[in-house]
Protein backbone atom coordinates (compact mmCIF):
# COMPACT_ATOMS: atom_id res chain seq x y z
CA UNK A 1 21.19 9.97 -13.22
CA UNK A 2 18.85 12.39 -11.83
CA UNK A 3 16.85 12.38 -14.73
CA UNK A 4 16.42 9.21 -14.92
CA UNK A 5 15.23 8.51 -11.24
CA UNK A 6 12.67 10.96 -11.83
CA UNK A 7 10.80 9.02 -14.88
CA UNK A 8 8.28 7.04 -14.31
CA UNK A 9 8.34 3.26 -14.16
CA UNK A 10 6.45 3.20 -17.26
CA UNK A 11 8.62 5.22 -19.14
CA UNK A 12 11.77 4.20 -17.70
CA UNK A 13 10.50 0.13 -18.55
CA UNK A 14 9.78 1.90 -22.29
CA UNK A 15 13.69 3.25 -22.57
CA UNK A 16 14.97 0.03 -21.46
CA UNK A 17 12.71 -1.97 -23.83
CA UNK A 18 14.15 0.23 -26.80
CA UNK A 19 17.76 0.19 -25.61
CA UNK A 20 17.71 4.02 -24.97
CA UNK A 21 19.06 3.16 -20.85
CA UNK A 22 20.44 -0.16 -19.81
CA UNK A 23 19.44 -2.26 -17.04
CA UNK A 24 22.79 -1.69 -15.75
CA UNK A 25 22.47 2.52 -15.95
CA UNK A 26 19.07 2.47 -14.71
CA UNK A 27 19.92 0.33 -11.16
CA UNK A 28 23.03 2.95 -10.97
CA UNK A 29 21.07 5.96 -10.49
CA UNK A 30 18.67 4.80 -8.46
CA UNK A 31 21.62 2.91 -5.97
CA UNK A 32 23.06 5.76 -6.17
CA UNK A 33 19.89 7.61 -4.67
CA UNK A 34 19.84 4.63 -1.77
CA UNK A 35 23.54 5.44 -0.97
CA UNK A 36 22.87 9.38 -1.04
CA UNK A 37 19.89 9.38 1.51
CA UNK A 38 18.99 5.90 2.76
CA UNK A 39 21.24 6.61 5.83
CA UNK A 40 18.62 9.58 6.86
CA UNK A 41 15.28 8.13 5.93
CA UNK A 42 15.97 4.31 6.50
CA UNK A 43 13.59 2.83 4.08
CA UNK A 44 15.57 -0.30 2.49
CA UNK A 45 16.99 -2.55 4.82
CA UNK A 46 18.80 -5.45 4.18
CA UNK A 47 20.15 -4.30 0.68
CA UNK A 48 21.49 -6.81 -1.81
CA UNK A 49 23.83 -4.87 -4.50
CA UNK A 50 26.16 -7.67 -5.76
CA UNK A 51 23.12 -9.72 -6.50
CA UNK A 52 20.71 -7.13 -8.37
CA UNK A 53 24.02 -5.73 -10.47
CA UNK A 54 24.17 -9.35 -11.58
CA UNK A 55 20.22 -9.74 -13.10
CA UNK A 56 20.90 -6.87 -14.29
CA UNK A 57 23.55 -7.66 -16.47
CA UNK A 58 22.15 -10.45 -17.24
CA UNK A 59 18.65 -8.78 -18.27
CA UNK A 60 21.21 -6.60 -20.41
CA UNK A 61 22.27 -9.61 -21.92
CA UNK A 62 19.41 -11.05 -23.00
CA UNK A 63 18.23 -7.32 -24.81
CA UNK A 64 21.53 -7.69 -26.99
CA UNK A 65 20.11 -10.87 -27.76
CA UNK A 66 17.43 -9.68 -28.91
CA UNK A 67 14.94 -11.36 -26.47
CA UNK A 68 11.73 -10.26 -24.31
CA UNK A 69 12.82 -9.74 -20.34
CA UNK A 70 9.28 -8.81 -18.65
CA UNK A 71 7.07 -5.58 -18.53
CA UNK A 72 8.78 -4.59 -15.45
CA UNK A 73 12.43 -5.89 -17.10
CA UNK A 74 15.22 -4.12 -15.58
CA UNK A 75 13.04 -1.87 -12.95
CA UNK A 76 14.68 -1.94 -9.26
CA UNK A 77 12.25 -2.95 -6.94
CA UNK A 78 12.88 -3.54 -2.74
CA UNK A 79 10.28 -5.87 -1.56
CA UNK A 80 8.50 -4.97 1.61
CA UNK A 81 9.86 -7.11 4.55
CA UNK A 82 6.67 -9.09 5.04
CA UNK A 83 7.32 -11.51 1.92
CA UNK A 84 9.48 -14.22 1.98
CA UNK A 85 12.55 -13.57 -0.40
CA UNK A 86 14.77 -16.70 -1.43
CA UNK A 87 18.33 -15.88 -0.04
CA UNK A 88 17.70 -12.04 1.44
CA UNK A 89 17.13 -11.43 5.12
CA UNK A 90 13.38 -11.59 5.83
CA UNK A 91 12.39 -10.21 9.72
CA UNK A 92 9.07 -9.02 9.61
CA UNK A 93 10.70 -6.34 11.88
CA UNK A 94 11.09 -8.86 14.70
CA UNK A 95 14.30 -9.46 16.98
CA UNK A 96 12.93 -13.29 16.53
CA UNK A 97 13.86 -13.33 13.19
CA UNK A 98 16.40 -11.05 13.16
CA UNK A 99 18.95 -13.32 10.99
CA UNK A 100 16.21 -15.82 8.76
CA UNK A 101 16.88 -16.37 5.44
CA UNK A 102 14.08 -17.83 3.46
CA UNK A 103 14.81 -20.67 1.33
CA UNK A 104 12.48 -19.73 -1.26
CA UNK A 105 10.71 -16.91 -2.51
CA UNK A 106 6.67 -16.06 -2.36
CA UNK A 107 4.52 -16.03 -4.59
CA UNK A 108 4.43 -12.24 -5.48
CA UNK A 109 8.14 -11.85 -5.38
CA UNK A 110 8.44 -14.80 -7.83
CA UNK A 111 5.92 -13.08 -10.63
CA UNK A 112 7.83 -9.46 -10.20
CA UNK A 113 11.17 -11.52 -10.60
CA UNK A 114 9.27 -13.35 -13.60
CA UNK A 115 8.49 -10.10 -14.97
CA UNK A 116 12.24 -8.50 -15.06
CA UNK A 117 12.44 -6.64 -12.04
CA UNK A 118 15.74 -6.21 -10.19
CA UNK A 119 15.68 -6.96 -6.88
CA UNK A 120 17.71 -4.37 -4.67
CA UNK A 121 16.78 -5.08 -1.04
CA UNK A 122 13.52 -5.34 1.38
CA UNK A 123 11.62 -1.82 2.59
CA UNK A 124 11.32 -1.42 6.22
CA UNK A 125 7.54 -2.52 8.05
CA UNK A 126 6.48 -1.97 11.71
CA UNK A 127 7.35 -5.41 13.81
CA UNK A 128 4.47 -7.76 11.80
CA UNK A 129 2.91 -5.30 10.12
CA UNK A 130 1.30 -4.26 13.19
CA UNK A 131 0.56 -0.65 13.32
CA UNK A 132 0.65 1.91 10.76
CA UNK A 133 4.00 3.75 12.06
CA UNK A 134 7.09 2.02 10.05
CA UNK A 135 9.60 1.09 13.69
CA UNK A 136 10.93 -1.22 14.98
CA UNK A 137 13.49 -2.91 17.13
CA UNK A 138 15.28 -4.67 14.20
CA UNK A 139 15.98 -1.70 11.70
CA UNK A 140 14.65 1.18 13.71
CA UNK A 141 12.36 4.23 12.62
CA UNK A 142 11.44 5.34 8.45
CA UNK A 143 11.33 9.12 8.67
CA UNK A 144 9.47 10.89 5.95
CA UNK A 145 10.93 12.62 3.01
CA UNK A 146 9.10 15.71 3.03
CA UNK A 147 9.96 16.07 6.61
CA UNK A 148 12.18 13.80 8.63
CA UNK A 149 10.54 14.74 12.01
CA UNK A 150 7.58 12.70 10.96
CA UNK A 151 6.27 9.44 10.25
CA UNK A 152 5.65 7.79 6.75
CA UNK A 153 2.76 5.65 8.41
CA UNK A 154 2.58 1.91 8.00
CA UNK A 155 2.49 -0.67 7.41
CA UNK A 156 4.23 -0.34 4.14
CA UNK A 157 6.03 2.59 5.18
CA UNK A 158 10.06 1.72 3.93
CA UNK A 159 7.48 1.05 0.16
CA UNK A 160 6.41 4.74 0.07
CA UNK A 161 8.94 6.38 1.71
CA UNK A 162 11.27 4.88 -1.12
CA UNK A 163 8.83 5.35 -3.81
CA UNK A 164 8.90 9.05 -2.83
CA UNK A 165 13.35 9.55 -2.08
CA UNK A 166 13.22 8.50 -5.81
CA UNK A 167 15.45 5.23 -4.51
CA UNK A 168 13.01 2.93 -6.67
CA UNK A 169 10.19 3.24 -9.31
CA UNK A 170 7.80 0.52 -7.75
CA UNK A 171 7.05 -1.12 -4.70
CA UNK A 172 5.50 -3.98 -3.30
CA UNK A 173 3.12 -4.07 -0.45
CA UNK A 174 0.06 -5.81 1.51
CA UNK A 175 -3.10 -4.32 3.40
CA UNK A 176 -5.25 -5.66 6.09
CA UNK A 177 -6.33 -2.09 7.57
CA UNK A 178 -4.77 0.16 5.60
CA UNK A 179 -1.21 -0.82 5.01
CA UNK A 180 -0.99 -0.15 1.17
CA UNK A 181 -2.99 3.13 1.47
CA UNK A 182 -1.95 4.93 4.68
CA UNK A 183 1.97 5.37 4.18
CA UNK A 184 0.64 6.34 0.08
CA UNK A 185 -0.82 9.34 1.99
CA UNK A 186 1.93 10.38 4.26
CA UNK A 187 4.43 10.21 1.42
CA UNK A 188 2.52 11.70 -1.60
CA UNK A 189 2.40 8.22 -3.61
CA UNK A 190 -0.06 5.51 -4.96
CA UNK A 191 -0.95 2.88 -2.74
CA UNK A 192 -4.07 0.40 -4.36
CA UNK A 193 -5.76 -2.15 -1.87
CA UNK A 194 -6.99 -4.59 -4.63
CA UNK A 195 -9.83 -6.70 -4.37
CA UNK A 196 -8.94 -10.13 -2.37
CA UNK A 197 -7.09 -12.59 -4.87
CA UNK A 198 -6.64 -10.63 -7.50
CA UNK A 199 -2.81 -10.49 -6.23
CA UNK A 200 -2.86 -14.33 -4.76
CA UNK A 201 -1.20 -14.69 -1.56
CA UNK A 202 1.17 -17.53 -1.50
CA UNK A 203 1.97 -18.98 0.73
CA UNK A 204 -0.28 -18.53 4.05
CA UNK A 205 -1.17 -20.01 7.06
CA UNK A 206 -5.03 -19.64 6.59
CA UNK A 207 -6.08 -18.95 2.56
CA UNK A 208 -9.68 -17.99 3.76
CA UNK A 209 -8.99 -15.03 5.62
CA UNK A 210 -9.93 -12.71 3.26
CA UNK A 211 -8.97 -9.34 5.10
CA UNK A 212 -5.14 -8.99 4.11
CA UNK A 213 -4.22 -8.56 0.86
CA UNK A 214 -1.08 -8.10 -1.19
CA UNK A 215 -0.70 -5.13 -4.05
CA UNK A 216 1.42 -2.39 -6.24
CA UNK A 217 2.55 0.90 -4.69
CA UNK A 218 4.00 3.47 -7.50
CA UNK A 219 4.07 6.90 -8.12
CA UNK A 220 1.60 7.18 -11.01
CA UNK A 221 -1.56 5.47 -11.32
CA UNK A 222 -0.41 4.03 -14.92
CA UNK A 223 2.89 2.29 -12.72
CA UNK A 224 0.16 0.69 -10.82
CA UNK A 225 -1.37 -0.68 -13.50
CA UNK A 226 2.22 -1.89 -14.93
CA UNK A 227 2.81 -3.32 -11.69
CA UNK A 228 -0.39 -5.27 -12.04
CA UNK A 229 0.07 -6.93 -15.58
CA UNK A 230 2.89 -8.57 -13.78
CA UNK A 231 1.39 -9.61 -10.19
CA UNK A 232 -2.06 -10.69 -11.29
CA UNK A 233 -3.80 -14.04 -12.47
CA UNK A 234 -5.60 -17.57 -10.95
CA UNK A 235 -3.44 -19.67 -8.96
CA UNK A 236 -5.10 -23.01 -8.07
CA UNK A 237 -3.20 -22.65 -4.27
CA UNK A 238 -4.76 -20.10 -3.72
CA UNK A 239 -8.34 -20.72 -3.12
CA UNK A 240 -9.67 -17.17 -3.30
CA UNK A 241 -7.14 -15.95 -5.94
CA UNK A 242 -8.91 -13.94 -9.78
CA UNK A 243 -9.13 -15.35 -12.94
CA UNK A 244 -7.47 -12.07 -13.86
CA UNK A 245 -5.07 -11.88 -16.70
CA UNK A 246 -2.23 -9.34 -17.39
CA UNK A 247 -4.14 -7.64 -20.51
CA UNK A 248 -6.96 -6.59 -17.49
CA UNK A 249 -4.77 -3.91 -16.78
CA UNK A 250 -2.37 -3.08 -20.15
CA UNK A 251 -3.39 0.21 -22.74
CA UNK A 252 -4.18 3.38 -22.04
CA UNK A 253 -5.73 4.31 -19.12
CA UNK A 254 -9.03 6.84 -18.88
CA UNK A 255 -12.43 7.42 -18.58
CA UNK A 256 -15.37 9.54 -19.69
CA UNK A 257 -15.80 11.60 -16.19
CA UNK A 258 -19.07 12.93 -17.70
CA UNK A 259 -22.52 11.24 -16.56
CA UNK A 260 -20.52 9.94 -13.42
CA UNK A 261 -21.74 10.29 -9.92
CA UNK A 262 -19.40 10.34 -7.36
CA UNK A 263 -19.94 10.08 -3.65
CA UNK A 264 -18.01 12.18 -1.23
CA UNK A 265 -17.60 11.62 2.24
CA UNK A 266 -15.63 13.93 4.19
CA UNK A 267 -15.69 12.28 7.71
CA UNK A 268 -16.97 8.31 6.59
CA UNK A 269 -20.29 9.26 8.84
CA UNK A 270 -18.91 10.87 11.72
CA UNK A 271 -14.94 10.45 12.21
CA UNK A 272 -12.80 12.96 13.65
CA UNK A 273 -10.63 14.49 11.15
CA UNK A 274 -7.69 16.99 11.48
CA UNK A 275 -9.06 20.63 9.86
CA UNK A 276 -5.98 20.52 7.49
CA UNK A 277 -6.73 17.13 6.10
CA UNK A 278 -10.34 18.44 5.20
CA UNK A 279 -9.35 21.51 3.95
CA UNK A 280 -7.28 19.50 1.27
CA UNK A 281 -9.62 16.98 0.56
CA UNK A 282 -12.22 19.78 0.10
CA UNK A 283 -10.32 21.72 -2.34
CA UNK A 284 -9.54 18.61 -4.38
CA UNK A 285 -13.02 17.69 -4.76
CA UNK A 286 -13.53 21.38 -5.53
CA UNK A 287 -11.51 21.19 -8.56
CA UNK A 288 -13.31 17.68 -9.84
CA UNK A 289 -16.54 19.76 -9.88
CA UNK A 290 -14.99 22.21 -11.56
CA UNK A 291 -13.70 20.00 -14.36
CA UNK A 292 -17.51 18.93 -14.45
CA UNK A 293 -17.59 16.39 -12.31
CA UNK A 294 -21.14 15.40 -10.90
CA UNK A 295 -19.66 15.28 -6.90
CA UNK A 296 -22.71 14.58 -4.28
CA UNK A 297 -21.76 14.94 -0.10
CA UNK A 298 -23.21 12.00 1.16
CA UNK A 299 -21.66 9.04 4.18
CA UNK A 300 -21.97 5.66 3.64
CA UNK A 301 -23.51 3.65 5.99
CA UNK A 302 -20.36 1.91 7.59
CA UNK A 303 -22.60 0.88 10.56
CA UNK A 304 -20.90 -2.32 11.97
CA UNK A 305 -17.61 -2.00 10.16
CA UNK A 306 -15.84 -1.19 12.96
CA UNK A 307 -16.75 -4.05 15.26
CA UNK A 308 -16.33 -6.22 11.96
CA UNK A 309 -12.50 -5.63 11.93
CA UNK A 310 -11.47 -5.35 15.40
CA UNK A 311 -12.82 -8.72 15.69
CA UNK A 312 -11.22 -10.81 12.88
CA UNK A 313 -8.02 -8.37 13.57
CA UNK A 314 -8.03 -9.89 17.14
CA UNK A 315 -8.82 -13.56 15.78
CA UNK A 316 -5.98 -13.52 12.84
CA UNK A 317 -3.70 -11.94 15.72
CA UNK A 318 -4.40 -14.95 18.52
CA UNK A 319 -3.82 -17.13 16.20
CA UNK A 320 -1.15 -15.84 14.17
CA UNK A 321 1.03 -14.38 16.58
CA UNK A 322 0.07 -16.31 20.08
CA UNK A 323 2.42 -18.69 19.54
CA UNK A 324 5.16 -16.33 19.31
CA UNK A 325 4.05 -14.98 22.39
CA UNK A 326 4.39 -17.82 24.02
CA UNK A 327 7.68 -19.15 22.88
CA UNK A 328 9.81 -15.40 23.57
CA UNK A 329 7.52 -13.17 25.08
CA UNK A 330 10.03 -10.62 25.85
CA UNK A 331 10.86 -9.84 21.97
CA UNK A 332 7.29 -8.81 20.85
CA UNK A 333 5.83 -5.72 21.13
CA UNK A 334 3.04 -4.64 23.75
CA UNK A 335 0.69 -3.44 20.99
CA UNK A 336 0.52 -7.26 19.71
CA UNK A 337 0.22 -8.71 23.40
CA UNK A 338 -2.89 -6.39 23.67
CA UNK A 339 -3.89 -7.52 20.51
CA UNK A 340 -3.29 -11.02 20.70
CA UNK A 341 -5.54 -11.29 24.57
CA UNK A 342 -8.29 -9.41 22.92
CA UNK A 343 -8.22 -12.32 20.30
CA UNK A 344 -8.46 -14.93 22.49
CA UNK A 345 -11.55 -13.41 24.83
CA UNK A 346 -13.14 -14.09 21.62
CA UNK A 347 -16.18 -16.48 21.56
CA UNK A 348 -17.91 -18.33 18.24
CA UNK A 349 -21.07 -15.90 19.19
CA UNK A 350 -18.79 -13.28 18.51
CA UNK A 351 -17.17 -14.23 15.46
CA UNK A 352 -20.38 -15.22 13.54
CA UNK A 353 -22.28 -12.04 14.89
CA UNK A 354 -18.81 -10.56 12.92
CA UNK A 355 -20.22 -12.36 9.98
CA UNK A 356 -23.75 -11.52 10.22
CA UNK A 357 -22.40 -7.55 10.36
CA UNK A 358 -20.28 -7.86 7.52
CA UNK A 359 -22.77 -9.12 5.35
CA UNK A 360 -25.44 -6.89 6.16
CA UNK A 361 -22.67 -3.88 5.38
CA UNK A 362 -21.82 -6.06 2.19
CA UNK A 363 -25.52 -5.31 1.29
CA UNK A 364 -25.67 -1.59 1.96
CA UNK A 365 -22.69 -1.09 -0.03
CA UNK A 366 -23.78 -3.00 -3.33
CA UNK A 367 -26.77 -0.81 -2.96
CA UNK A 368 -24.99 2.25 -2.09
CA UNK A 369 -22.32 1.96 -5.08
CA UNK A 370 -25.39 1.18 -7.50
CA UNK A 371 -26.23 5.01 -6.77
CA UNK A 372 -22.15 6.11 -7.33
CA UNK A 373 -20.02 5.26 -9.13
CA UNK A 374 -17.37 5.71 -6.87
CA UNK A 375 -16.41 6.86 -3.08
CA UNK A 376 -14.41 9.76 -2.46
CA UNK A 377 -13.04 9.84 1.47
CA UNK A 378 -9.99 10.47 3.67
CA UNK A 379 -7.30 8.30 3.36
CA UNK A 380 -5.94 9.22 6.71
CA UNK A 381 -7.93 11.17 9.52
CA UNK A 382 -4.42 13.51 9.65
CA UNK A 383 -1.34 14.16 8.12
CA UNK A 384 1.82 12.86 8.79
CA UNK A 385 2.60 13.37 12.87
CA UNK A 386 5.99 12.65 15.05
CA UNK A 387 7.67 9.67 13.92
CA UNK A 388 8.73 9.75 18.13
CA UNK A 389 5.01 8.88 18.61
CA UNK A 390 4.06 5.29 17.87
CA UNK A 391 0.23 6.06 17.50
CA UNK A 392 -1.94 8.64 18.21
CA UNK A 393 -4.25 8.37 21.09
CA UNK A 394 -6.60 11.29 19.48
CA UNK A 395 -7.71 13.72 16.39
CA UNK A 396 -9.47 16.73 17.53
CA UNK A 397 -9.43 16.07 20.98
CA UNK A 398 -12.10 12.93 20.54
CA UNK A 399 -9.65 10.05 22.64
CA UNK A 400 -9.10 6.93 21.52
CA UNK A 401 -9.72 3.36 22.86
CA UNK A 402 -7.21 1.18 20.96
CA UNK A 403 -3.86 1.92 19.14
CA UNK A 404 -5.85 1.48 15.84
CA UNK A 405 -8.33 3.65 16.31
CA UNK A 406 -6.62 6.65 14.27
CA UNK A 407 -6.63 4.12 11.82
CA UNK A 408 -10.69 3.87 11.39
CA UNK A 409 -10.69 5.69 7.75
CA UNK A 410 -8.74 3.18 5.87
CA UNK A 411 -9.82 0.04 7.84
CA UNK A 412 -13.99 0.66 7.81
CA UNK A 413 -13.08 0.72 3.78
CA UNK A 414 -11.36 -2.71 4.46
CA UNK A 415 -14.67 -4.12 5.62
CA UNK A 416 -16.48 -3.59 2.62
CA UNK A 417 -14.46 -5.67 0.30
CA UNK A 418 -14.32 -2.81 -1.92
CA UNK A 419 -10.90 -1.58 -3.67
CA UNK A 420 -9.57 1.28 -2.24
CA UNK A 421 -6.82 3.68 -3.56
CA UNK A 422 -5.49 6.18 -1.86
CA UNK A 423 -3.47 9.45 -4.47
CA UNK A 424 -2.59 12.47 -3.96
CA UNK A 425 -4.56 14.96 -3.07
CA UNK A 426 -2.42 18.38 -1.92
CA UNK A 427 -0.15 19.94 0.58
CA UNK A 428 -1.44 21.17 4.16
CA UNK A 429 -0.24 24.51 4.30
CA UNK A 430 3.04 22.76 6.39
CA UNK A 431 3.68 20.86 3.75
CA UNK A 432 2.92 17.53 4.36
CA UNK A 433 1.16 14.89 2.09
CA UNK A 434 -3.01 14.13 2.11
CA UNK A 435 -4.17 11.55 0.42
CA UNK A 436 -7.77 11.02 -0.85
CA UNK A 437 -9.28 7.73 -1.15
CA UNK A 438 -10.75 6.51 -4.11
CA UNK A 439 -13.75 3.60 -3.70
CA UNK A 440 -14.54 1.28 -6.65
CA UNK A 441 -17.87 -1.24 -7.08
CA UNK A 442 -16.79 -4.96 -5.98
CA UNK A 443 -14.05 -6.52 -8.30
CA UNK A 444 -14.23 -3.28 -10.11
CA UNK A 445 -10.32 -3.15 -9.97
CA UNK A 446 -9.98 -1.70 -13.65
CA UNK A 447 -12.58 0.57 -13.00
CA UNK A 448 -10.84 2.35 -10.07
CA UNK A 449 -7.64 2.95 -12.35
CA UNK A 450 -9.37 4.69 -15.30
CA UNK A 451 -10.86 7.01 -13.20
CA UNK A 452 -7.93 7.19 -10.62
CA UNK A 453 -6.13 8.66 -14.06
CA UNK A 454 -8.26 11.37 -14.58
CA UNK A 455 -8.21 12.32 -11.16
CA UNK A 456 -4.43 12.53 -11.61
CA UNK A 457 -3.99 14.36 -14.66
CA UNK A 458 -6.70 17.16 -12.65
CA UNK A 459 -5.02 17.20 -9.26
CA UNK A 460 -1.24 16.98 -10.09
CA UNK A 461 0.17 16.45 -6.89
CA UNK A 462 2.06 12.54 -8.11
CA UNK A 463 5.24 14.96 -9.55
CA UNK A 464 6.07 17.03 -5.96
CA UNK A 465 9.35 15.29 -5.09
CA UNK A 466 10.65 16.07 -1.61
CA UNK A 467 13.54 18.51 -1.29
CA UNK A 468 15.93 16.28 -0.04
């Protein structure tokens, strides 16, 4: 059992494939893992046994028979509680929808079902995704596996902390500012924030907003990629969605490092970050170089970027989530309220100046990432702080304005329309997760995981479990 919960998804999808582990075996150990220490770190919620023990059987079933089940068949999977999910609780962490079941399932949970993964419950999110600290009033707090004092960030925080208890080999999750890549850093895990549509989001109340995505959270670059074959590809719904295809992202992963110039950018031009994050960061970049890497310090200019998101944050949030407000103020949290009024002080001088920003930074970028080939930054501006606080109000005593301020690393990177993965990257000397962030050219999706590998095979931080 142990053994098994500590392959990778690849390998583990490999073993099923030639009949060395059943579906059955391999959902057994990693239940068994949920029952064992889901009651300390709360990172599955609304779990959903009887029903995953019967596709897996079934996926069993149809190996005997000698037929294909998926390149994720018989992987357990929780889905993060944002997504729809036909006949399982779905909250979004609100008391409002404390008791909904959804009626059908979307669109991403209906291609990993496609593909042969097991179902085994959702992973616990802030109430809407708001915030990057995983709480809330439905399920309560995710602690973090390498310490249970702190927070696994957010918003996909029940995804990593999971991904890292060993309860499940991949996870689903979305990103708007940072949702996919922050928790990857608190809990020593993968988190990729791929390019708009190439994981179509269906369905949506507005399919132009191109801000929040959808993508794969694993503990090895090569289970993102798996994760990928499976969640990728055109739908005509979806209006910004890829005409990706699975074989985008199947063989061997890798790249020739050499003749590669690669940006770094310790502080994005300027942000505060915690010494311990930096001294991490630094020493990973260190060893790069070392395996002849051609590393260059330089910052972006991110000029604009933050005005950019605050903005269409505060427009998706008046529209999204004013009605709500309305109907049962008392059962949303104050962070959305603020959120929610700054959204509707907005004015159509203010959203196309937005515009006008954005596509001046678009410019700078394309220009910027024709001299690199990739970015190197933070992830997060600190590690992993009191799950008790709900967001920090300042990082090396510079104060904040806004509760997503400490955010600024991961969401400036939204801006760009670049994909952004955050890895492993080291220990602070406490012993808590950094993760560095890894910037692609636009659409350059494929890119990103080739040389994400060879980062990973260099740094080796993926395989530190948390003594549980």
């Amino acid at each position: 059992m142990v053994e098994l919960i500590e392959r990778s998804a690849t390998e583990l999808a490999d073993m099923i494939r030639n009949r060395k582990v059943s579906c059955e075996e391999t959902l057994d150990a990693f239940l068994a893992q949920v029952a064992k220490w889901n009651p300390v770190i709360n990172a599955v919620v609304s779990e959903c046994r009887d029903e995953a023990r019967q596709t897996a059987k079934q996926l069993d079933h149809q190996l005997a028979r000698g037929e294909e089940i998926g390149v994720l068949g018989g992987l357990p999977i929780a889905h993060k509680d944002l997504v729809q999910t036909e006949g399982l609780r779905t909250t979004w962490g609100s008391r409002i929808y404390a008791d909904f079941i959804p009626t059908s399932d979307d669109l991403i949970v209906q291609r990993l079902k496609s593909a042969g993964a097991v179902t085994i419950g959702k992973t616990n999110t802030p109430e809407f995704g708001a915030g990057s600290q995983t709480f809330n009033e439905v399920f309560g707090a995710t602690r973090n596996p390498y310490d249970r004092n702190k927070t696994v960030g957010g918003s996909s925080g029940g995804a990593a902390a999971a991904l890292a208890a060993r309860m499940i080999p991949i996870a689903d999750g979305s990103d708007m500012g940072g949702s996919l890549r922050n928790p990857a850093s608190f809990c020593n895990v993968i988190g990729f924030r791929t390019s708009t549509g190439l994981v179509p989001v269906w369905p949506t109340d507005e399919a132009w907003f191109g801000y929040s995505v959808q993508g794969p959270m694993a503990r090895t670059v090569e289970d993102i990629a798996l994760q990928l074959q499976a969640t990728v590809g055109f739908d005509r719904r979806v209006p910004l969605s890829l005409h990706a295809t699975p074989t985008d992202f199947a063989g061997p992963l890798g790249c020739d490092t050499k003749g590669l110039r690669i940006a770094y950018s310790r502080t994005l031009g300027g942000l505060p970050v915690d010494p311990a994050v930096l001294e991490v960061l630094d020493h990973a970049v260190l060893k790069l170089q070392e395996c002849g890497m051609d590393v260059v310090e330089v910052d972006p200019d991110l000029n604009g970027a933050d005005e950019v998101f605050k903005t269409w944050r505060a427009y998706r949030f008046a529209m999204k989530f004013g009605p709500l407000i309305e109907r049962s103020p008392e059962l949303v949290k104050d962070t959305i309220h603020w959120n929610v009024n700054e959204g509707r002080k907005l004015t159509a001088k203010d959203l196309a100046r937005a515009n006008e920003l954005r596509t001046k930074l678009f410019e700078r970028m394309t220009k910027f990432m024709g001299l690199y080939d990739y970015l190197l930054c933070p992830t997060v501006q600190t590690p992993p702080f009191d799950v008790n606080v709900p967001y920090l109000e300042s990082i090396n005593e510079v104060q904040f304005d806004t509760y997503v301020d400490w955010m600024k690393s991961c969401y400036l990177i939204t801006v760009t329309g670049l994909p952004a993965l955050s890895m492993p990257a080291g220990f602070t000397g406490d012993g808590l997760p950094v993760g560095i962030q890894l910037v692609g050219g636009y659409h350059a999706d494929r890119d990103v995981l080739d040389f994400a590998h060879e980062v990973e095979s260099i740094l080796q931080f993926a395989s530190r479990a948390p003594v549980l």
